[in-house]
PDB file of N, CA and C in Angstrom:
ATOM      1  N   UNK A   1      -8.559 -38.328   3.521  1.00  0.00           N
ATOM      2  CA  UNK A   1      -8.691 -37.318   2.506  1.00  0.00           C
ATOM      3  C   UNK A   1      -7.932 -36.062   2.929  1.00  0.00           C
ATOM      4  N   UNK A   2      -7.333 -35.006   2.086  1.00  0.00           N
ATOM      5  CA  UNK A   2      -6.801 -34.497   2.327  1.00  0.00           C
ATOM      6  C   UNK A   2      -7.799 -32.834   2.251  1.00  0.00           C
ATOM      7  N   UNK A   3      -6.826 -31.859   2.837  1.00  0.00           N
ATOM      8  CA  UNK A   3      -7.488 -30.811   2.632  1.00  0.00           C
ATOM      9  C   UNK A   3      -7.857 -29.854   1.295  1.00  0.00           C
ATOM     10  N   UNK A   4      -8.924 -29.431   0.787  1.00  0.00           N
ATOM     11  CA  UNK A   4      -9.485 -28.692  -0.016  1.00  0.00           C
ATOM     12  C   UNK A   4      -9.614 -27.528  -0.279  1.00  0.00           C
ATOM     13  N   UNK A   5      -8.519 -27.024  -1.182  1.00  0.00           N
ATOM     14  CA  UNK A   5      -8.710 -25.139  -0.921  1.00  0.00           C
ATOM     15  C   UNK A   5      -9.208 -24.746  -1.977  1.00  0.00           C
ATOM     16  N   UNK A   6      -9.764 -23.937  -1.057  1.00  0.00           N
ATOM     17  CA  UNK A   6     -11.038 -23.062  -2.220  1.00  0.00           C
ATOM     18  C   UNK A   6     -10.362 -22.406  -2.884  1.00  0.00           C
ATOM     19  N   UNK A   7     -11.438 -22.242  -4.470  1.00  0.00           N
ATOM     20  CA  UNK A   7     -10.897 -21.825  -5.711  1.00  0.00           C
ATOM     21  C   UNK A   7     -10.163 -20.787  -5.622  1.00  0.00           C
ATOM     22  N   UNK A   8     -10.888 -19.578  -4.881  1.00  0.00           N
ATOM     23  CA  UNK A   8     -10.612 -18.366  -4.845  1.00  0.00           C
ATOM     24  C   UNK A   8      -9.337 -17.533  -3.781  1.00  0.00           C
ATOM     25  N   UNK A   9      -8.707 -18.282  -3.155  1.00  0.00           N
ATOM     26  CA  UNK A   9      -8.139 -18.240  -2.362  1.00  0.00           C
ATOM     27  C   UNK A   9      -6.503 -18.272  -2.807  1.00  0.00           C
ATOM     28  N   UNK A  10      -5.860 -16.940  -2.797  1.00  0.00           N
ATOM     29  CA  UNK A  10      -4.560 -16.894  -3.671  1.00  0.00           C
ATOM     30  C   UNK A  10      -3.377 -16.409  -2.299  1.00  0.00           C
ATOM     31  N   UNK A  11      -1.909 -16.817  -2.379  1.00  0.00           N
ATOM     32  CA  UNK A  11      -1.357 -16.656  -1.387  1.00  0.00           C
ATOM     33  C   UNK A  11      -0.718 -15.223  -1.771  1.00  0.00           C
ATOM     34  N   UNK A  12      -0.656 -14.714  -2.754  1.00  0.00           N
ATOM     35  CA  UNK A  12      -0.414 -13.455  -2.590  1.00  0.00           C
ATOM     36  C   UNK A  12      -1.693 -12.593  -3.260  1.00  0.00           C
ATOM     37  N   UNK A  13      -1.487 -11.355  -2.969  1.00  0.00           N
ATOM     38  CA  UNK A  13      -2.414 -10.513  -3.381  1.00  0.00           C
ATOM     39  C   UNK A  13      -1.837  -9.474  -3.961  1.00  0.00           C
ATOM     40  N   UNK A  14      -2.150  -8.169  -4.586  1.00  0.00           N
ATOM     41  CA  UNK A  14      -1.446  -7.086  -5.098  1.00  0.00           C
ATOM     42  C   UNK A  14      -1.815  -5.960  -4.191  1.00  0.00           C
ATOM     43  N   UNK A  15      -0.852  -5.230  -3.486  1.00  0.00           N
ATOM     44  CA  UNK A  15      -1.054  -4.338  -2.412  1.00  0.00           C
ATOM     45  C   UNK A  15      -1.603  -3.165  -3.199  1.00  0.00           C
ATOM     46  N   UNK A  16      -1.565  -2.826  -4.233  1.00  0.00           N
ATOM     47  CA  UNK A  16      -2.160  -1.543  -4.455  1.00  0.00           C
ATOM     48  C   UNK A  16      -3.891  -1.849  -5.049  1.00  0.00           C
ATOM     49  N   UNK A  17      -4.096  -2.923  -5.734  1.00  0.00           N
ATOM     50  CA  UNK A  17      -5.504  -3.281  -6.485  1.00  0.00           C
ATOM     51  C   UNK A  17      -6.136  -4.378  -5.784  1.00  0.00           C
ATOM     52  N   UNK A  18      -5.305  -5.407  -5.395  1.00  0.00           N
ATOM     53  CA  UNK A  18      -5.965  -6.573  -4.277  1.00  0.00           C
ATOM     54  C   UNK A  18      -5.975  -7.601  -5.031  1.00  0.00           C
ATOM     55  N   UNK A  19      -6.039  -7.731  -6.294  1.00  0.00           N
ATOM     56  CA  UNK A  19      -6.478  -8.420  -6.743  1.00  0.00           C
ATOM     57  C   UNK A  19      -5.595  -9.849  -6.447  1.00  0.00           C
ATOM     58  N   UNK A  20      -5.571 -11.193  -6.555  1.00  0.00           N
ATOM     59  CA  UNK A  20      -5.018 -12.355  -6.642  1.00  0.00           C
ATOM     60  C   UNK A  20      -3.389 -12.191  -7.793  1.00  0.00           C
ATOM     61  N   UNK A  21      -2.644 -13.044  -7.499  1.00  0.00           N
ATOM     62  CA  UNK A  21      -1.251 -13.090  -8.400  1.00  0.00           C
ATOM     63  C   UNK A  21      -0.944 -14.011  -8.492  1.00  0.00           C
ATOM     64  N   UNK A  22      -1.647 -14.656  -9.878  1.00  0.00           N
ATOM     65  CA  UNK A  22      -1.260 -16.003 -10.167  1.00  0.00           C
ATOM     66  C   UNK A  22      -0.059 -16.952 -10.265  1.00  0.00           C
ATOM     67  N   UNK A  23       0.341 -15.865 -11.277  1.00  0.00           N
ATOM     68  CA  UNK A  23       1.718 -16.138 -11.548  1.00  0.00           C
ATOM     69  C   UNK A  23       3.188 -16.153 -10.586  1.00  0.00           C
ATOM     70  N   UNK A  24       4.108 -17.640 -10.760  1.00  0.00           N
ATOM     71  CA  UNK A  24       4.704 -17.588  -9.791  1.00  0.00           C
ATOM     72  C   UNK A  24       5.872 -15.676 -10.248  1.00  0.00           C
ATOM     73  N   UNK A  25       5.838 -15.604 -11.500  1.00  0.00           N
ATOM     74  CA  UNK A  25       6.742 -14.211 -11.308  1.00  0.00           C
ATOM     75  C   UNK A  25       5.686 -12.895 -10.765  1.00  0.00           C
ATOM     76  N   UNK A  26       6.487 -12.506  -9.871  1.00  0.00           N
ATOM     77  CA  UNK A  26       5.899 -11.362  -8.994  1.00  0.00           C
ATOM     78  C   UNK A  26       6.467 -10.151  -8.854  1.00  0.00           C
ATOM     79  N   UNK A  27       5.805  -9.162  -8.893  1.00  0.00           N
ATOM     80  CA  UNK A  27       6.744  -7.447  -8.734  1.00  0.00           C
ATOM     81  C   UNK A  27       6.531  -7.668  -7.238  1.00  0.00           C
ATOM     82  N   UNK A  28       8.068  -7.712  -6.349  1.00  0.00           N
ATOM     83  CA  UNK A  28       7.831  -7.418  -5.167  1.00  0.00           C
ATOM     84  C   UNK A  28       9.006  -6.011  -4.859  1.00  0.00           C
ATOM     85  N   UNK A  29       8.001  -5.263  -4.198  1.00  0.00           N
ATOM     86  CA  UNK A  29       8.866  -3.950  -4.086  1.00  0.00           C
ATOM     87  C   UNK A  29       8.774  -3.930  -2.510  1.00  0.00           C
ATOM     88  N   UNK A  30       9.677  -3.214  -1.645  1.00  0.00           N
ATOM     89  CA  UNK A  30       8.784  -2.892  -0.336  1.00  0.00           C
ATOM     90  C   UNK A  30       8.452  -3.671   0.972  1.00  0.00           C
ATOM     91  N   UNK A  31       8.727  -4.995   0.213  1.00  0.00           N
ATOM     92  CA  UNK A  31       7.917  -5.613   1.479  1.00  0.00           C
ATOM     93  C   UNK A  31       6.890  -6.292   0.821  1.00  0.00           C
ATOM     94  N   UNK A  32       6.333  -5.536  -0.316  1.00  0.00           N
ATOM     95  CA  UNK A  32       4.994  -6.235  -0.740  1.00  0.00           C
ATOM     96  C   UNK A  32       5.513  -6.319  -2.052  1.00  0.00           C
ATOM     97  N   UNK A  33       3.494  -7.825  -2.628  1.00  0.00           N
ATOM     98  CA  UNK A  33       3.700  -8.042  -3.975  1.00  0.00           C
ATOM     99  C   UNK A  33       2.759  -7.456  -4.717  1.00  0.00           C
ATOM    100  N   UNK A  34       3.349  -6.771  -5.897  1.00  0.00           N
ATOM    101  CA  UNK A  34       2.529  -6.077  -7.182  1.00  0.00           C
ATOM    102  C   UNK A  34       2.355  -7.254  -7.746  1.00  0.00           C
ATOM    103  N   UNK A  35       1.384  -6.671  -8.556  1.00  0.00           N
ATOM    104  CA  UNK A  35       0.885  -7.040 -10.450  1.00  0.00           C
ATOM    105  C   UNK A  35       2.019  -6.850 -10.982  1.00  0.00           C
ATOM    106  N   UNK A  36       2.626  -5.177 -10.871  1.00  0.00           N
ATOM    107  CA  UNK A  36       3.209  -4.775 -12.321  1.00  0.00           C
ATOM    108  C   UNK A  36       4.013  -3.818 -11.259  1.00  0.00           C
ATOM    109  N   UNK A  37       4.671  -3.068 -12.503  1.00  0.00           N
ATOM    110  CA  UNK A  37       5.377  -1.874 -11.679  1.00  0.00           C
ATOM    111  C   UNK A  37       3.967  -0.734 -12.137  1.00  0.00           C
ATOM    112  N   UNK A  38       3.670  -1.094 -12.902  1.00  0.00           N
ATOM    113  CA  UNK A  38       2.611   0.190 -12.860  1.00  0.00           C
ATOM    114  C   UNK A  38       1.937   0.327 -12.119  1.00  0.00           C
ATOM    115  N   UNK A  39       1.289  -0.806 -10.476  1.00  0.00           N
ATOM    116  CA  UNK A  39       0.659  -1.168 -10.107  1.00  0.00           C
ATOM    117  C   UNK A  39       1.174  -0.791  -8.956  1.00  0.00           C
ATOM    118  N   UNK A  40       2.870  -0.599  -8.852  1.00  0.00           N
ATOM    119  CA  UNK A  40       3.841  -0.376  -8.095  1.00  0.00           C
ATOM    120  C   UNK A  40       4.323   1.192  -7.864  1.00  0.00           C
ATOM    121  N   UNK A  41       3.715   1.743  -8.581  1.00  0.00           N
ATOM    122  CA  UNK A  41       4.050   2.948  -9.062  1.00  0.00           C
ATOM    123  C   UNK A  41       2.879   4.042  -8.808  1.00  0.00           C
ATOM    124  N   UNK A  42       1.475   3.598  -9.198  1.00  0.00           N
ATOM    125  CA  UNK A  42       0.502   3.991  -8.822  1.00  0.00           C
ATOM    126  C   UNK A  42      -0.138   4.225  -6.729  1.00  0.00           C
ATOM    127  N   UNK A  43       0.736   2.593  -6.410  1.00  0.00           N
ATOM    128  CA  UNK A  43       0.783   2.892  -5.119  1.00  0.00           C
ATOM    129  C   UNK A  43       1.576   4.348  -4.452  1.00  0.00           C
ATOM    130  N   UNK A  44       3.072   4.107  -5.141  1.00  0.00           N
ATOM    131  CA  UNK A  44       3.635   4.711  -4.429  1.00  0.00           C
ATOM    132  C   UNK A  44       3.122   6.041  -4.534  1.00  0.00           C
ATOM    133  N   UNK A  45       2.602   6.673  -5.892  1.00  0.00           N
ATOM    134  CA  UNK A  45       2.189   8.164  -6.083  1.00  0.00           C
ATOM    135  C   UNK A  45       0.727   8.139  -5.016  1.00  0.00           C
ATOM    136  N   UNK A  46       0.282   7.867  -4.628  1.00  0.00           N
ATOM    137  CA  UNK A  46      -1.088   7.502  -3.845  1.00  0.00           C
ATOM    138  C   UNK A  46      -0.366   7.767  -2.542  1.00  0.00           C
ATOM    139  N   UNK A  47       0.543   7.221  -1.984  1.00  0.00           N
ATOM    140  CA  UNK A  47       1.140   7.426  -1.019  1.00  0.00           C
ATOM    141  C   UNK A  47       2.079   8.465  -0.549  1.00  0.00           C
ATOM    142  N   UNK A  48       2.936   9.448  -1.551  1.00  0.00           N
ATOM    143  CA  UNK A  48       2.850  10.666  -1.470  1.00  0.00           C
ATOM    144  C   UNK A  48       1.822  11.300  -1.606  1.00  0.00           C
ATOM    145  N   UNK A  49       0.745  11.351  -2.320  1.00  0.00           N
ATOM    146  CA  UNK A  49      -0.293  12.275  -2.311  1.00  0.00           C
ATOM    147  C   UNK A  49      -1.207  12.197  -0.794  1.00  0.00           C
ATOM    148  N   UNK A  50      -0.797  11.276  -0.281  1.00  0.00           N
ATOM    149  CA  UNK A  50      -1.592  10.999   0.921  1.00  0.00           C
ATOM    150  C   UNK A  50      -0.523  11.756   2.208  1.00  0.00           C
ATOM    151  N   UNK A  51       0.551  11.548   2.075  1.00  0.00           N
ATOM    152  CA  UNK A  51       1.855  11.845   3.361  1.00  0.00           C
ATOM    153  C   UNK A  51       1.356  13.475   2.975  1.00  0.00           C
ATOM    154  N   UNK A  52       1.635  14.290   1.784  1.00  0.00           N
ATOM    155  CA  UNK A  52       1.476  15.711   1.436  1.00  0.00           C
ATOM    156  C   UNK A  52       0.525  16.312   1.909  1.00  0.00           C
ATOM    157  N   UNK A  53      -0.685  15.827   1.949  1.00  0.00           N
ATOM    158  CA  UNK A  53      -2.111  15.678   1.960  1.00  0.00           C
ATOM    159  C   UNK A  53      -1.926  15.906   3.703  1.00  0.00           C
ATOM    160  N   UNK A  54      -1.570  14.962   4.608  1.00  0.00           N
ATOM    161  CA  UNK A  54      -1.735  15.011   5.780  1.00  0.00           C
ATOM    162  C   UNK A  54      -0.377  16.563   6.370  1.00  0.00           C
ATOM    163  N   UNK A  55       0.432  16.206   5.506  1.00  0.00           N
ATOM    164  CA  UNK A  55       1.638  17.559   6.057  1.00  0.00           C
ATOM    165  C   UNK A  55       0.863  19.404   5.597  1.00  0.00           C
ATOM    166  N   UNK A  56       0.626  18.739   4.840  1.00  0.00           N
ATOM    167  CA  UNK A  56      -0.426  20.306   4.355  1.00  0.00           C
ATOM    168  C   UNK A  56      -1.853  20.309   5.895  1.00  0.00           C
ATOM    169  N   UNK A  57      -2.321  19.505   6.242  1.00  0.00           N
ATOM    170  CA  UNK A  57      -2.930  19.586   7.377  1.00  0.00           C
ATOM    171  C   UNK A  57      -2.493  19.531   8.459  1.00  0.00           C
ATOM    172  N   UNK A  58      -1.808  18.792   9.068  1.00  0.00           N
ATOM    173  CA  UNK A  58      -1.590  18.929  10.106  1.00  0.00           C
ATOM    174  C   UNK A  58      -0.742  20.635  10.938  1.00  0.00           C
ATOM    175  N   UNK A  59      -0.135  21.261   9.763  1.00  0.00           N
ATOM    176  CA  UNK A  59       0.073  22.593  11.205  1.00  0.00           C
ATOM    177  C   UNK A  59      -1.337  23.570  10.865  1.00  0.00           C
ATOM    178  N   UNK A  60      -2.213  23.321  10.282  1.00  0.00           N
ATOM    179  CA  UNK A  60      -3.569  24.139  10.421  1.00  0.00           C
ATOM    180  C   UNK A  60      -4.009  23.563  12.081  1.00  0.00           C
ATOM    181  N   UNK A  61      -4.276  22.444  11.955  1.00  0.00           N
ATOM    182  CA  UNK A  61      -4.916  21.491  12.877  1.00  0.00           C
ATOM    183  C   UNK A  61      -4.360  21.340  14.329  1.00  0.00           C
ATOM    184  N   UNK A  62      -3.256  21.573  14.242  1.00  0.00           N
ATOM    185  CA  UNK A  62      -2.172  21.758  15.275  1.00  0.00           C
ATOM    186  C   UNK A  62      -2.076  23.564  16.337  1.00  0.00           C
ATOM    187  N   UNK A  63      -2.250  23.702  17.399  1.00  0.00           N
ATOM    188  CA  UNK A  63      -1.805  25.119  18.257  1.00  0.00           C
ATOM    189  C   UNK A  63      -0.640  25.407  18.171  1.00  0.00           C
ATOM    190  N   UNK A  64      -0.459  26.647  18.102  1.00  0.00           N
ATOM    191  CA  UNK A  64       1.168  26.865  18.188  1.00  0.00           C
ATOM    192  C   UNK A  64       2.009  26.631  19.083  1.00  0.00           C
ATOM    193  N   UNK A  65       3.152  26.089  19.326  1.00  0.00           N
ATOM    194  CA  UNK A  65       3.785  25.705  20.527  1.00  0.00           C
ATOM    195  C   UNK A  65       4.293  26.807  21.060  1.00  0.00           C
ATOM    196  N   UNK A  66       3.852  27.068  22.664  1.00  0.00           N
ATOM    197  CA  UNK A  66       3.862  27.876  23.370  1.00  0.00           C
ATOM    198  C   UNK A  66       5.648  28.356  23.631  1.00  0.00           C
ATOM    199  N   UNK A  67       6.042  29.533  23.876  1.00  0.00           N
ATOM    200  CA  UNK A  67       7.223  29.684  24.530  1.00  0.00           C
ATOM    201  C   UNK A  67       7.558  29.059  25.856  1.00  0.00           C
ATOM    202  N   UNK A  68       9.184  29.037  25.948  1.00  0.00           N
ATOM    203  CA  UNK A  68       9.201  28.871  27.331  1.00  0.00           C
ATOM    204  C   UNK A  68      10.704  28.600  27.276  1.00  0.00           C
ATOM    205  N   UNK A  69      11.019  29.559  28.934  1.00  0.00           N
ATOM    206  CA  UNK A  69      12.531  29.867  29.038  1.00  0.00           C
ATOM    207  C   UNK A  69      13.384  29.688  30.222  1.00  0.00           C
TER     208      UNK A  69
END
C-alpha cells in the first residue's frame, strides 16, 4: 500500500494569510507564493510599516556614539 496524505496538507501556502494554494497557478513574488497580488501587496505594505516602525526606534533606543580621535 502506498502512502496517504492527509486532506489538509497543501505544498504551498500563502506567505502573507497562510492559507493553502490550491491552484496549480500561483502569485510567486520574492521567493514566496501568494493568493493574489493583493495578498502580495498587503505583505509588502506590512513590511514597510514594520522596517519604518523599527528605524523610527531604534536611534531613541540606541546611546550616542561616543567621539574619538
Amino acid at each position: 500500500m502506498g502512502k496517504v496524505k492527509p486532506e489538509n496538507e497543501w505544498k504551498f501556502k500563502c506567505a502573507n494569510t497562510g492559507k493553502a494554494i490550491k491552484r496549480r497557478k500561483r502569485y510567486y513574488r520574492n521567493g514566496k507564493y501568494y493568493t493574489t497580488k493583493a495578498a502580495f501587496q498587503a505583505q509588502m505594505a506590512k513590511e514597510a510599516e514594520d522596517k519604518a516602525a523599527k528605524a523610527a526606534a531604534a536611534p531613541e533606543a540606541a546611546p550616542a556614539p561616543a567621539e574619538t580621535k
